[in-house]
Protein backbone atom coordinates (compact mmCIF):
# COMPACT_ATOMS: atom_id res chain seq x y z
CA UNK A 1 41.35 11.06 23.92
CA UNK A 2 38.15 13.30 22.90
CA UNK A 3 35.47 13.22 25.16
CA UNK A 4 32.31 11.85 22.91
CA UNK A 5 28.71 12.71 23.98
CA UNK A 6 26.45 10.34 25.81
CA UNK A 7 23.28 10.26 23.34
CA UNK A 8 19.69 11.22 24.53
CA UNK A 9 16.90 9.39 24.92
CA UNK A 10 16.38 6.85 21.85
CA UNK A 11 12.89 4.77 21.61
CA UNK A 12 13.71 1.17 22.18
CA UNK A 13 12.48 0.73 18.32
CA UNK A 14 15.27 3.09 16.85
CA UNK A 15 19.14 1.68 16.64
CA UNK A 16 21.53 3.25 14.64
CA UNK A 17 25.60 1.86 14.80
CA UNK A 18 27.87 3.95 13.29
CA UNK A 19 31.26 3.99 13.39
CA UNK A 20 31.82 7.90 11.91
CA UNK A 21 29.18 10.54 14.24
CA UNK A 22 27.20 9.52 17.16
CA UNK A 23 24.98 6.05 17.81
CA UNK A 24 21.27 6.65 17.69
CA UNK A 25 21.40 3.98 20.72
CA UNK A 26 19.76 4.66 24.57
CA UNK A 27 22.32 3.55 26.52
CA UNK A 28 19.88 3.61 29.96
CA UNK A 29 17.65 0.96 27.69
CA UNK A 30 20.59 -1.12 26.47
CA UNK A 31 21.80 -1.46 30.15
CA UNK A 32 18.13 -2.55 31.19
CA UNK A 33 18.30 -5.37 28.84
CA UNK A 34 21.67 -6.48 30.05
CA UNK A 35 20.78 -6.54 33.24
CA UNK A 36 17.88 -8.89 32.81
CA UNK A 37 19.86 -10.87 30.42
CA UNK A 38 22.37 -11.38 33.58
CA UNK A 39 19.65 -12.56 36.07
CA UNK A 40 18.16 -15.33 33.42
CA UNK A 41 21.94 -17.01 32.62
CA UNK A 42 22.43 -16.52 36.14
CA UNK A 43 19.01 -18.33 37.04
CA UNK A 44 20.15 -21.28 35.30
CA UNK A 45 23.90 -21.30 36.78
CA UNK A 46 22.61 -21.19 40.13
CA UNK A 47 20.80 -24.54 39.23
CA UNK A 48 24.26 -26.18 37.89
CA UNK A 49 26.15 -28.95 39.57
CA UNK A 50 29.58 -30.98 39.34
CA UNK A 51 29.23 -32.49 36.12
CA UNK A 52 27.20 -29.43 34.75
CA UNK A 53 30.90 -26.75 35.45
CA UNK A 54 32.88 -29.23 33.86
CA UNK A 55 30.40 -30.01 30.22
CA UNK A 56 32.50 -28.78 26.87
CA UNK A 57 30.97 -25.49 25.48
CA UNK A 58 30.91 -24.02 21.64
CA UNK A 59 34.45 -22.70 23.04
CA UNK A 60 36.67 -24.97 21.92
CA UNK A 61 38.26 -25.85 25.41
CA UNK A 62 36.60 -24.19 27.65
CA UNK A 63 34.04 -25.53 29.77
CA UNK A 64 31.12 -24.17 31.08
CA UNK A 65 33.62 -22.89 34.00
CA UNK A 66 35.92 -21.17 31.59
CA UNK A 67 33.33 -19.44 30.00
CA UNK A 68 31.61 -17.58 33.16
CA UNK A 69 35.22 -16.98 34.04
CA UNK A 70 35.36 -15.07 31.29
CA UNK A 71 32.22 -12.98 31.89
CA UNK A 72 33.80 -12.04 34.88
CA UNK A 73 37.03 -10.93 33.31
CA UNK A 74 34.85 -8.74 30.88
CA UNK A 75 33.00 -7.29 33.96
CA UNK A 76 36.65 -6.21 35.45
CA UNK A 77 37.29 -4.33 31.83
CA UNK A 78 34.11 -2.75 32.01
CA UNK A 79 34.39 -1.51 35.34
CA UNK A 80 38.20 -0.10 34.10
CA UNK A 81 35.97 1.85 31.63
CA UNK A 82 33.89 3.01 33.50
CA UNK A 83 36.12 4.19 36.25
CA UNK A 84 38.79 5.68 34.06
CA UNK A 85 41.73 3.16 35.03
CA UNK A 86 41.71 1.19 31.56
CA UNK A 87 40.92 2.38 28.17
CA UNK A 88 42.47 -0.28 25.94
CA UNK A 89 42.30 -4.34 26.93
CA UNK A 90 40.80 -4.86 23.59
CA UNK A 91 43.14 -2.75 21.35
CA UNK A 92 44.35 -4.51 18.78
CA UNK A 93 47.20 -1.85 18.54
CA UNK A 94 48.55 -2.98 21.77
CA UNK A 95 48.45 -6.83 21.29
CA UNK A 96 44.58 -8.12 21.67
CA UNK A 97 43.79 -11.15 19.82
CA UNK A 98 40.39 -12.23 20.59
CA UNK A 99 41.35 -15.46 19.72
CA UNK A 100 44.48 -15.75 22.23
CA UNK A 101 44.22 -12.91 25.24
CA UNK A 102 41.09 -13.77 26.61
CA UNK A 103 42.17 -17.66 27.04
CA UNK A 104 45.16 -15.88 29.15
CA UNK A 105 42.43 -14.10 31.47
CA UNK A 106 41.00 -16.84 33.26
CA UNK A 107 44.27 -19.05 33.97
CA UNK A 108 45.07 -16.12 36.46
CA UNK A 109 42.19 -17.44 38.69
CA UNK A 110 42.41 -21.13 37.40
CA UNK A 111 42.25 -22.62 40.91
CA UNK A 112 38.59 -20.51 41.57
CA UNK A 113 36.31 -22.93 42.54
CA UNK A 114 33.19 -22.95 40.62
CA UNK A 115 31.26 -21.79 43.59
CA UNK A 116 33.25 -18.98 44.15
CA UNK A 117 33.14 -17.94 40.53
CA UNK A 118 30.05 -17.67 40.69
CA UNK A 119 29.60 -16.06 43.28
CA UNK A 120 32.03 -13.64 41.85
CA UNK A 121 30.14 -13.20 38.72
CA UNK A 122 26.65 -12.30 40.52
CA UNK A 123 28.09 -9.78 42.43
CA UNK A 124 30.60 -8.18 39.76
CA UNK A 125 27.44 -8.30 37.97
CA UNK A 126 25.51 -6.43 40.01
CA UNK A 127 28.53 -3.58 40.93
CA UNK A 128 28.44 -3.11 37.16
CA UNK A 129 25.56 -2.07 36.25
CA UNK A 130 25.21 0.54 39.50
CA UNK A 131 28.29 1.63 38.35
CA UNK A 132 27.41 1.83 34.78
CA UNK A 133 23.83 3.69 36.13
CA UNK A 134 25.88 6.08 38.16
CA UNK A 135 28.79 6.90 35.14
CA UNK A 136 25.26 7.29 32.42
CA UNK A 137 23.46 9.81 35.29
CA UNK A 138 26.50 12.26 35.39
CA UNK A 139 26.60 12.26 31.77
CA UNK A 140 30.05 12.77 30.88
CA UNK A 141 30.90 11.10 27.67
CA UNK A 142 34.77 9.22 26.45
CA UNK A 143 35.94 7.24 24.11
CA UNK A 144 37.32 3.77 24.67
CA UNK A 145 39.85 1.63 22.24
CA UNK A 146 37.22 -1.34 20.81
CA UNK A 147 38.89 -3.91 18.12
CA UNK A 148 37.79 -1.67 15.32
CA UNK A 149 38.67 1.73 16.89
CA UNK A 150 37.87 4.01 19.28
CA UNK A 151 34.30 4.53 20.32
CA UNK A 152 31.95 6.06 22.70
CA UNK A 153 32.29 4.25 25.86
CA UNK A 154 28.20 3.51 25.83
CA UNK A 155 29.28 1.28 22.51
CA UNK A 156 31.42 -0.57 24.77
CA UNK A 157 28.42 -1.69 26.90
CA UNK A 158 26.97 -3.22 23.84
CA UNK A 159 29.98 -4.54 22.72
CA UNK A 160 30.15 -6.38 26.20
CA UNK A 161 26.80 -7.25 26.15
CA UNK A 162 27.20 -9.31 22.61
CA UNK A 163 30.06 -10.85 23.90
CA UNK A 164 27.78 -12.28 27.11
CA UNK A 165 24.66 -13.08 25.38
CA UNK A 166 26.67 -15.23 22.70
CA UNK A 167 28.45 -17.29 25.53
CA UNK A 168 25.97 -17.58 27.53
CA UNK A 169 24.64 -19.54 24.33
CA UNK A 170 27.93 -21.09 24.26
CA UNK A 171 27.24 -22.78 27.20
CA UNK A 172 23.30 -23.85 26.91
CA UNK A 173 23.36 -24.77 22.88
CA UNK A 174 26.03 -27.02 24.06
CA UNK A 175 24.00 -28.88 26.49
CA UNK A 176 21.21 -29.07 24.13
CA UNK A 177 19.26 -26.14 26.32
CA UNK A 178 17.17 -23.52 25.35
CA UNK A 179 19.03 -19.75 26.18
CA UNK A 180 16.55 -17.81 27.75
CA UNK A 181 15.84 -14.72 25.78
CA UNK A 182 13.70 -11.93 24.66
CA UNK A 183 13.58 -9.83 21.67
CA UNK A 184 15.00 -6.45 22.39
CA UNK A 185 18.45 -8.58 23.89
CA UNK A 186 18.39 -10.47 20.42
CA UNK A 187 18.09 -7.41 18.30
CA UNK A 188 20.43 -5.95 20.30
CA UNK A 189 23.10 -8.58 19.91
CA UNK A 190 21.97 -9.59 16.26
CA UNK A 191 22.87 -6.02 15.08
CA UNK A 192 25.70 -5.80 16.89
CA UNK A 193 27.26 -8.61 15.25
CA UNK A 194 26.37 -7.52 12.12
CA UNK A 195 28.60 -4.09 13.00
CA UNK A 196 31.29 -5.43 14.29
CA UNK A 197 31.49 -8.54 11.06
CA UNK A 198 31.06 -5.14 8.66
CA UNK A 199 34.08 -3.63 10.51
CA UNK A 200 36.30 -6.84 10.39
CA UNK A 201 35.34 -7.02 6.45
CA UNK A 202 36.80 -3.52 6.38
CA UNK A 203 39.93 -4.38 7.93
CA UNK A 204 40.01 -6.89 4.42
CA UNK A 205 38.92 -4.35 2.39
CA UNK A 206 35.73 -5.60 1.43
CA UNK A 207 32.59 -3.26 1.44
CA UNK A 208 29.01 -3.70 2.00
CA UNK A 209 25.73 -2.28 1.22
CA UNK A 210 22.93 -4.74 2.06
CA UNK A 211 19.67 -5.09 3.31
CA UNK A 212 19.19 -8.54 5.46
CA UNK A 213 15.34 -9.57 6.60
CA UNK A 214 15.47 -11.36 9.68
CA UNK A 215 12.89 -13.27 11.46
CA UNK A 216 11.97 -14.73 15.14
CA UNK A 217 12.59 -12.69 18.29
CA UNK A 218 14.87 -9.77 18.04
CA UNK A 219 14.03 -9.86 13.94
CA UNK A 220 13.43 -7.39 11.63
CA UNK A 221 14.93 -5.20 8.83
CA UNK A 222 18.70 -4.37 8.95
CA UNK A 223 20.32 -2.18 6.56
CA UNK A 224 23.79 -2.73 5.86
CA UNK A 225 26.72 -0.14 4.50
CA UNK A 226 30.19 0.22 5.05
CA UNK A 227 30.83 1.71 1.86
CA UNK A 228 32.46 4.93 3.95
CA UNK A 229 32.04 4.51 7.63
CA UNK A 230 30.42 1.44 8.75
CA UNK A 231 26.85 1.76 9.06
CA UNK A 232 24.35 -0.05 10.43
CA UNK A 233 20.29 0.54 11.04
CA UNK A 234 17.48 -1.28 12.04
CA UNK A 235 13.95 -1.40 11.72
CA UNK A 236 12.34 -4.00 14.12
CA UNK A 237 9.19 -5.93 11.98
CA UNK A 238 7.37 -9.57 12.49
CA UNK A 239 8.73 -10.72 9.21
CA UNK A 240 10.08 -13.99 7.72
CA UNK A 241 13.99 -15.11 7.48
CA UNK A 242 16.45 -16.77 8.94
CA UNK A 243 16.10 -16.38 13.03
CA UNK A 244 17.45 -13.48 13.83
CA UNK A 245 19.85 -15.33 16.80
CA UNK A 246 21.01 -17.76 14.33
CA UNK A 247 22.31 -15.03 12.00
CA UNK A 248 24.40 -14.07 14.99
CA UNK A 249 25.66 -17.45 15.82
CA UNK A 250 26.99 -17.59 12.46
CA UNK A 251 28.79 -14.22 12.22
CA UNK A 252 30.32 -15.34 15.16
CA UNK A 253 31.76 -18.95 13.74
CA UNK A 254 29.34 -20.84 15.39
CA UNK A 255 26.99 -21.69 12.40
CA UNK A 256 26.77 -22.45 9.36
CA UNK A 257 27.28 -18.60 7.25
CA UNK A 258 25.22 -19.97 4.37
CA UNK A 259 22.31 -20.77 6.34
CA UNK A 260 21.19 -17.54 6.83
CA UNK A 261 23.89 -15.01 4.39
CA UNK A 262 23.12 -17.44 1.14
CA UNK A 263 21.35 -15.08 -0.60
CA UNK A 264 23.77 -12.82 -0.59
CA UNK A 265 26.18 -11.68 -3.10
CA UNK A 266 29.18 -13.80 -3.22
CA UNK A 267 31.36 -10.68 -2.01
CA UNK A 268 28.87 -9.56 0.49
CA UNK A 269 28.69 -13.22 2.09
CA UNK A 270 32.47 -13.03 1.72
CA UNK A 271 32.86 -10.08 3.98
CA UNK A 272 30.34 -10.70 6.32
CA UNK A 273 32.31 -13.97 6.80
CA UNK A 274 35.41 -12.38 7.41
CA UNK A 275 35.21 -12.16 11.49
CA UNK A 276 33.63 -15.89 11.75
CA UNK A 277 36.67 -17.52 9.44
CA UNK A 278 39.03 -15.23 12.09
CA UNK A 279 37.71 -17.19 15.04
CA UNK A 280 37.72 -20.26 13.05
CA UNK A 281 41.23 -19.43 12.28
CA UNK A 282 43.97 -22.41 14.32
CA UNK A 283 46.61 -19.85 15.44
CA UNK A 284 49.94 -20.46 14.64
């Protein structure tokens, strides 16, 4: 495993995903945003009773329960990261399906209460992103095993902090709440998703090169190519579109793909599809 180099200082304003050469990404930022992320989903689970752990989610199921149990397993892989002790729980090479492992993770502490859960997910929370802090200061860069290939390990905090902000959704859209955001997290996550759908479209052998105008919080202009390497830039703007947070609930499979790719190219809308029919996918 090479050792990849953590990135300087990035403004907030400049993101730049690539899967080939290094992410024009500020990791310090990024983790900033996380962290405040945490303490608003974690404002509104402290305020949860009975009947509130046990309500149905966009996770087919998996309760509200499930799904924080989850955020807790991803904190444990980060921390493996992080530490050096695990490179590769979401290596596709050695078995991950994201539709079949993680529902595996959580039966391991299926007789948690939800109390203690929680409890375990504000203070895994919290060792995280000290830890995280701590590993950024001393500045020593590695890669780590993502679905789509090794990366810098600072791409795995955004690839964990996707995976969050979208369940976190999973559990308020379900109960008809708002999800308490802001606009750098939904950029963040928005282009994200957008990566990660360009790199599963790759795995089909479809190809991109797109420009997508996106509007709301977290919206702006994303450019689009995976004609080589997968490539990915954006250019925050007030502009008009689709909401940038429903773009990202659809590349995910949990909205409509047409609502906000429908202007599109058949082929492009085809293999920015390609990760949200996965999920959608029954497993055999």
């Amino acid at each position: 495993m090479h050792a990849s180099a953590i990135p300087g200082r990035i403004p907030p304003s400049e993101l730049a995903l690539r899967t080939e050469g290094a992410c024009d990404l500020d990791p310090q930022h990024l983790l900033g945003v996380f962290g405040r992320q945490r303490q608003r989903f974690a404002a509104v689970l402290q305020g949860f009773g009975p009947d509130d752990w046990a309500a149905p989610t966009r996770c087919a199921d998996w309760s509200a329960y499930h799904v924080v149990r989850h955020l807790c397993d991803g904190n444990a892989i980060m921390k493996a990261w992080a530490t050096g002790t695990g490179h590769s729980a979401l290596d596709l090479r050695a078995g991950f399906d994201p539709r079949i492992t993680p529902r595996t993770w959580p039966a391991i502490s299926a007789d948690e209460s939800p109390a203690a859960t929680l409890s375990q997910f504000l203070a895994s929370t919290d060792e995280l992103i000290v830890l995280l802090r701590g590993r950024l200061a001393r500045g020593h860069g590695f890669d780590i095993r993502l679905p789509y290939g090794p990366m810098a390990w600072t791409m795995g905090i955004l690839h964990a902090f996707w995976d969050s902000w979208l369940h976190e959704r999973d559990v308020l859209l379900a109960r008809g709440c708002e999800h308490p955001t802001d606009g750098d997290a939904t950029r963040y996550a928005t282009a994200y998703g957008l990566f990660i759908a360009m790199a599963v479209g790759c795995m089909y052998g479809d190809r991109v090169q797109e420009t997508l105008t996106l509007g709301g919080d977290g919206g702006g202009i994303f450019h689009l190519d995976s004609r080589q390497a997968v490539t990915l830039t954006v250019t925050p703007a007030a502009t008009t579109g689709p909401p940038a947070a429903t773009a990202t609930d659809a590349i995910a499979g949990r909205a409509p793909v047409a609502a906000v790719l429908g202007a599109l190219p058949a082929s492009s809308r085809s293999a920015l599809s390609r990760m949200a029919d996965f999920f959608n996918t029954p497993v055999q």
